[in-house]
Structure formats: C-alpha cells, structure tokens
Protein backbone atom coordinates (compact mmCIF):
# COMPACT_ATOMS: atom_id res chain seq x y z
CA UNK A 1 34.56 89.59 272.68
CA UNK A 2 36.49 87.26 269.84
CA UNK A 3 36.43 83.94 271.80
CA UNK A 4 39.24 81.06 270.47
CA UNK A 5 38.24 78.66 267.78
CA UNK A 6 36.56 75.12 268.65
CA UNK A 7 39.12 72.58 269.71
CA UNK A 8 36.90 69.08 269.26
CA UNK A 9 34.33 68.89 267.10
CA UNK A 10 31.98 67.13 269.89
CA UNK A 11 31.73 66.78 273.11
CA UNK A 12 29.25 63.57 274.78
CA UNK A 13 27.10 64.16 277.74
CA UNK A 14 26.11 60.91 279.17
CA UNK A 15 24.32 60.05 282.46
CA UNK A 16 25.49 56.43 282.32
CA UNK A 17 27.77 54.17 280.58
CA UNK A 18 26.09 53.18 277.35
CA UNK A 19 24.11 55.86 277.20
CA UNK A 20 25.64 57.43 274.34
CA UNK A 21 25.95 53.96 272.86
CA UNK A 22 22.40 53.74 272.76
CA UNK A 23 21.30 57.22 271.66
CA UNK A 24 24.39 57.85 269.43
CA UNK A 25 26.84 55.39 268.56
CA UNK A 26 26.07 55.05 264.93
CA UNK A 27 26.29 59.21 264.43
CA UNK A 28 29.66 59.26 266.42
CA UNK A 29 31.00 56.57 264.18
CA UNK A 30 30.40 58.18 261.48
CA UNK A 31 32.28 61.20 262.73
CA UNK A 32 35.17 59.94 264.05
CA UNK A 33 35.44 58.25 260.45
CA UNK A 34 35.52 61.65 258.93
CA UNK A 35 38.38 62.37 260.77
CA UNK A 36 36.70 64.17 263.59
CA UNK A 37 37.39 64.41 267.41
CA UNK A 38 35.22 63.75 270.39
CA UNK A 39 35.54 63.60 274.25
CA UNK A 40 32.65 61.34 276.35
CA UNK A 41 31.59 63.07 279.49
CA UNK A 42 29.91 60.20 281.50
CA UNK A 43 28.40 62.15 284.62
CA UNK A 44 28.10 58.57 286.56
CA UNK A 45 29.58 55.12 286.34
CA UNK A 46 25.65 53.45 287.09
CA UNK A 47 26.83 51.56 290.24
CA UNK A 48 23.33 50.98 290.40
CA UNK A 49 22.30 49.55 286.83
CA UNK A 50 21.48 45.82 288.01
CA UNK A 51 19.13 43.53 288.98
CA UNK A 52 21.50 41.52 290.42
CA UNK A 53 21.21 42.07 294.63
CA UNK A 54 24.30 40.38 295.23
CA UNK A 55 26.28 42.97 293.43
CA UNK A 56 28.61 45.76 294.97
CA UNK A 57 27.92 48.96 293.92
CA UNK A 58 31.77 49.70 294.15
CA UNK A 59 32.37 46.68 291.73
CA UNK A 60 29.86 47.29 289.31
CA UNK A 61 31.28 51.10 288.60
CA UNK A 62 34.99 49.72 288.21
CA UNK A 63 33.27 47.42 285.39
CA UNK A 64 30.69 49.93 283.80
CA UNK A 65 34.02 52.51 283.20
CA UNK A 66 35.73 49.97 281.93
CA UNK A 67 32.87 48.66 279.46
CA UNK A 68 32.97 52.64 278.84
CA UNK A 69 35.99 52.85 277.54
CA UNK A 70 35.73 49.75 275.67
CA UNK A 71 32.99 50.85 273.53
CA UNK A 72 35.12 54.55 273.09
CA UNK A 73 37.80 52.55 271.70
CA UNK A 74 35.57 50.84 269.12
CA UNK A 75 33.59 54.49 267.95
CA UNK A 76 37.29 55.90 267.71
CA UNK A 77 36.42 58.73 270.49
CA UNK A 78 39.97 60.21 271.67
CA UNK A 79 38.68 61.00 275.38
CA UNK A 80 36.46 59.62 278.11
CA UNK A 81 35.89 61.66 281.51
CA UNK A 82 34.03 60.24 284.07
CA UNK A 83 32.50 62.78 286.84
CA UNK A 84 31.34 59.87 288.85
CA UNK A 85 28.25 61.82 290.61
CA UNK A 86 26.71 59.16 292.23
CA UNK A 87 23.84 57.03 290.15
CA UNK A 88 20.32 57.54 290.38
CA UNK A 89 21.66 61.02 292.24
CA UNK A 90 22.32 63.94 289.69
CA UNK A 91 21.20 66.93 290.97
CA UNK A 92 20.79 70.36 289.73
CA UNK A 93 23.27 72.11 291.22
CA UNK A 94 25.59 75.18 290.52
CA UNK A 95 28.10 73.11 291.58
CA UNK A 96 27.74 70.33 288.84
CA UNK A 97 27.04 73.21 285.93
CA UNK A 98 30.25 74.61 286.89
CA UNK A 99 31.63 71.31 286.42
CA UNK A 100 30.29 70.96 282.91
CA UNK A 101 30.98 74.72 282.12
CA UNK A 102 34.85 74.13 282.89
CA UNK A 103 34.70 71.31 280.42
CA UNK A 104 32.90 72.94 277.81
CA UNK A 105 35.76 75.30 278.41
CA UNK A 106 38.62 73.07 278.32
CA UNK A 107 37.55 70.81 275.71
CA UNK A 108 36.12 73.73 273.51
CA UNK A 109 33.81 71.52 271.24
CA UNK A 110 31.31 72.88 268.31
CA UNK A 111 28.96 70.38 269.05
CA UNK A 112 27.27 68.87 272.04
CA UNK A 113 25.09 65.49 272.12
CA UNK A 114 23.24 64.63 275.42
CA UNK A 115 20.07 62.99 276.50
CA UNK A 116 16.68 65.12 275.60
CA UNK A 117 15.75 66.49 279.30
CA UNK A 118 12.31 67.24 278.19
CA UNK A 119 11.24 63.83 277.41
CA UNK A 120 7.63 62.98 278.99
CA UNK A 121 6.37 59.83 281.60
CA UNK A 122 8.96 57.16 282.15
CA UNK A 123 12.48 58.72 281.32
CA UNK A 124 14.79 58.58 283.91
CA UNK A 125 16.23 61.28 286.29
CA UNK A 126 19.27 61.30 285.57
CA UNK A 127 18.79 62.10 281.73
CA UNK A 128 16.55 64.51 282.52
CA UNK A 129 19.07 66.12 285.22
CA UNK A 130 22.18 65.64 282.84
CA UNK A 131 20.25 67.09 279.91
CA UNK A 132 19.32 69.99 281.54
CA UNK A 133 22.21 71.04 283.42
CA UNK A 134 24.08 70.42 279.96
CA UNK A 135 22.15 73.03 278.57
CA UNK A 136 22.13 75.37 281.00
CA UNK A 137 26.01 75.19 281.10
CA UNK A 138 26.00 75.74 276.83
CA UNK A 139 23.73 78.83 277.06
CA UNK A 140 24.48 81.65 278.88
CA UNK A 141 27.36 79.65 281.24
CA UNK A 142 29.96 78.69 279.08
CA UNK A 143 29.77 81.77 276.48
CA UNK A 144 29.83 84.47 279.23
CA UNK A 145 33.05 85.76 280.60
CA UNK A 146 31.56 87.00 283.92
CA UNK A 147 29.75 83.69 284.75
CA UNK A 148 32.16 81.53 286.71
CA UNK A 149 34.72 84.54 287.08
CA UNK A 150 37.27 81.72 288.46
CA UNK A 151 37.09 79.76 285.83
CA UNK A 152 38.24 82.69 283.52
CA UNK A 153 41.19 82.66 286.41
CA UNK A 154 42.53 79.53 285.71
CA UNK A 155 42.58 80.20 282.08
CA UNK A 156 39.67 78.48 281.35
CA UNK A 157 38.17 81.39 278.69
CA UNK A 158 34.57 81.27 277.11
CA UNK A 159 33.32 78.91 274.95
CA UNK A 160 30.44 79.48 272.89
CA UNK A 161 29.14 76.02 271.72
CA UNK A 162 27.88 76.02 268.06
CA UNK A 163 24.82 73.31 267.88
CA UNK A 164 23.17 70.70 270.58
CA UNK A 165 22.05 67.69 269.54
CA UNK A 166 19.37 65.70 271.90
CA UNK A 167 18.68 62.08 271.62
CA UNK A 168 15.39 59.94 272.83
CA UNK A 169 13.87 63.24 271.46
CA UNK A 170 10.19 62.70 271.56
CA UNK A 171 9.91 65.17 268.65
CA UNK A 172 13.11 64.72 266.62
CA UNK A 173 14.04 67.11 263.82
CA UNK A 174 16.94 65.47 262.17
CA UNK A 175 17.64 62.18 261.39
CA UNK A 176 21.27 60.30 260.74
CA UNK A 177 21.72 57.55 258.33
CA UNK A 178 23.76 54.27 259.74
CA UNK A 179 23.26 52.07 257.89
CA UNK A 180 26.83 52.04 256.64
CA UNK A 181 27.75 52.73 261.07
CA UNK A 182 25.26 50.10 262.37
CA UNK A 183 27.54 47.22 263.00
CA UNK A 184 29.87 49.59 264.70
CA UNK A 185 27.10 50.77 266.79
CA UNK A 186 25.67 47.33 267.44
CA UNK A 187 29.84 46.38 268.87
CA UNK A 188 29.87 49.27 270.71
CA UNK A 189 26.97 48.84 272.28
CA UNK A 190 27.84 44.80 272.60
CA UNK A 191 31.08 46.17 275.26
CA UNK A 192 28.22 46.80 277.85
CA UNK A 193 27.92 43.37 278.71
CA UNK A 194 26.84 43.91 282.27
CA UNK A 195 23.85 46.02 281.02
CA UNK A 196 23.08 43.65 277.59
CA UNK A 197 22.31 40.97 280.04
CA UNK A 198 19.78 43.60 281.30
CA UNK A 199 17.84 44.05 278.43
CA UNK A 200 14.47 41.75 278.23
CA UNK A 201 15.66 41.13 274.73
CA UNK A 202 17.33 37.16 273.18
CA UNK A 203 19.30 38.66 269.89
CA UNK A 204 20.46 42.12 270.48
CA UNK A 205 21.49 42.57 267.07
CA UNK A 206 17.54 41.79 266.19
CA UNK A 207 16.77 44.28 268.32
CA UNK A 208 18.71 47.22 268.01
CA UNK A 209 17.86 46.87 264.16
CA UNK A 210 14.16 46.93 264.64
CA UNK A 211 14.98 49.97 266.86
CA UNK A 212 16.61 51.70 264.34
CA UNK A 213 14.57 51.25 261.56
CA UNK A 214 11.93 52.68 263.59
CA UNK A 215 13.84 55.64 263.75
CA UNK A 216 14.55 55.62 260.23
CA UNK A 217 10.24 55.07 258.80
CA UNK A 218 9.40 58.53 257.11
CA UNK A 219 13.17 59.10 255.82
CA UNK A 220 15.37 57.87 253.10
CA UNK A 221 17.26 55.30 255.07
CA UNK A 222 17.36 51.71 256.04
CA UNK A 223 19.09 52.74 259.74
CA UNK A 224 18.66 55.99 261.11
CA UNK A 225 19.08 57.84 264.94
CA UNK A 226 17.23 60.78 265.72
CA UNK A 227 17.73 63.67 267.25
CA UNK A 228 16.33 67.09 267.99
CA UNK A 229 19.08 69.72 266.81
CA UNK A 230 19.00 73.48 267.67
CA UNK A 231 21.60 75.51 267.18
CA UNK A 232 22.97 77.97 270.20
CA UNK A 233 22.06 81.16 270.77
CA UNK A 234 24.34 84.07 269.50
C-alpha cells in the first residue's frame, strides 16, 4: 500500500511542559533553523508540578500551557497540541494510543522525539506511560490501515513514521552537537519559570551547561543531547 509522503519533519511527544525543553531543545533548534517543521504534543499541562500547597491545580495548567507555548515560540516550532490527560495520570489505554495514532496521522511527521519509556529506578510515570504508548502508536498502529478502521473513515490514512528518537536514554546511541543551539535551549527552557523555581539549582545557565557537557564527554563536542535513535520497522 503506497502511503502519502511525510508532512512535518517531527513530531514532539511530551508528558509535561518543558519536557521537551529539557530533553531536546537544543536538537529542535537546530532543526527548525534548517528550515524544518515540528508540532509539540504535550500529553498534560502538569497541574501538579509544584511544591507550592497553596496552588490551584486549575491555575497552574493555564500557566504551564502558556510557558509551553512560550518556549515553542523561541525553538521556532509551528504547532503545540495539548491533550491535557490529567498529570501524574497517563494511562495505557487504547483510548489514548488512538489519540496519538490520529495525530501521527494528521500531522504525518518522519520523525518522532519522546521520553525513553525504558529508563530504570526513579523516572517518572508519566514518561514512561507517554513513551510507551508513543511507540506503540508508531509501530504497528499508525502504519496499518486496518488498525483504527475509523480513523481511516475520517480520512485520517496511514502513516508510517520513519525514525524515533528517545531522550533521558540510559544507553544513548547518538549524540547532537549544541553548542552553536545552547543559548536557545537555555531561553527556552528559561520560559518555564514556574518549574525553574523548582529546580534545587542558583544559576540555571551553570547548570544546564554542566548537564550538557556531560552529555557531550566521549564525543567531539563542547554541548551535546543524547538520544537513543532506531529507525521504524518496514
């Protein structure tokens, strides 16, 4: 079956707000700088990412989307979609792959970045959950025209997604250089003001450098993120 060329060059599946600013904000820079197009995905708004008990949960999503698209605007990504499944609650679910599988069908990308779902120990849920659902949906979901025969209904025709890229990998197998991306990374990340203030860190410039030089030590480059990158199945 002869399925219709990519329409973005990358899709983002995110858990939370910032997460893609964290794993992959240099990388998407970078893209978007060659000229190419990507859509967030943001499967929850993280009403529940503070330490602050005096917060609303209702309050803290309206901010977290908007510090969302904030740090889109400054990577240059065209598109955000928010699913807003509730935080700390992402759940395996036919339900929320069919979601994902309509948007890998609408948005058509050739590559997918989302959170590693088999990272060990203290990782949370919902990257696990949105990782794994994610790649469910890619491979056989998206590509096969009798999963989701409704979907095919509404004109929503196969997709078959080209490469996956996972961050927070434990055992990464490609590395990114940002060194020239880094500041644009470091604003981006900067627009999540109600989670910087989070962080047990004084100079968050500081830190995200140290973090990404880590990434970087057996490489070529100053600044790196890593990722483990497969490429889908036929």
């Amino acid at each position: 079956m002869s399925l219709p060329a990519p329409s973005y060059d990358l899709m983002v599946v995110a858990a939370h707000p910032d997460d893609a600013e964290f794993g992959a904000a240099g990388t998407i820079a970078a893209w978007t700088a060659a000229g190419r197009r990507v859509v967030y995905v943001v499967c929850t708004s993280g009403e529940k990412g503070s330490s602050d008990p005096a917060v609303e949960p209702v309050e803290l999503a309206a901010v977290r989307e908007e510090e969302q698209r904030a740090a889109a605007r400054v990577l240059g990504v065209s598109e955000v979609v928010f699913l807003r499944h509730p935080d700390q609650g992402l759940e395996e679910t036919p339900a929320f792959r069919r979601q994902l599988v309509a948007l890998l069908r609408q948005y058509r990308p050739h590559t997918v970045f989302t959170s590693d779902p088999y990272r060990r120990y203290f990782w949370h849920r919902d990257h696990r959950i949105a990782g794994q659902v994610l790649l469910d949906a890619v491979f056989p979901y998206a590509r096969d025209h009798l999963a989701y025969p409704e979907l095919l209904a509404q004109g929503l025709a196969p997709h078959k997604v080209r490469e996956v890229w996972l961050w927070a990998a434990e055992t990464p197998n490609h590395w990114v250089d940002i060194s020239a991306t880094f500041p644009a990374k470091l604003k981006a990340l900067s627009c999540h003001a109600s989670q910087v203030r989070e962080l047990p860190v004084t100079d968050l410039g500081s830190w995200l450098q140290e973090r990404c030089q880590t990434m970087a030590q057996g490489t070529a480059y100053e600044l790196a993120e890593a990722f483990f990158r497969a490429e889908a199945p036929p």
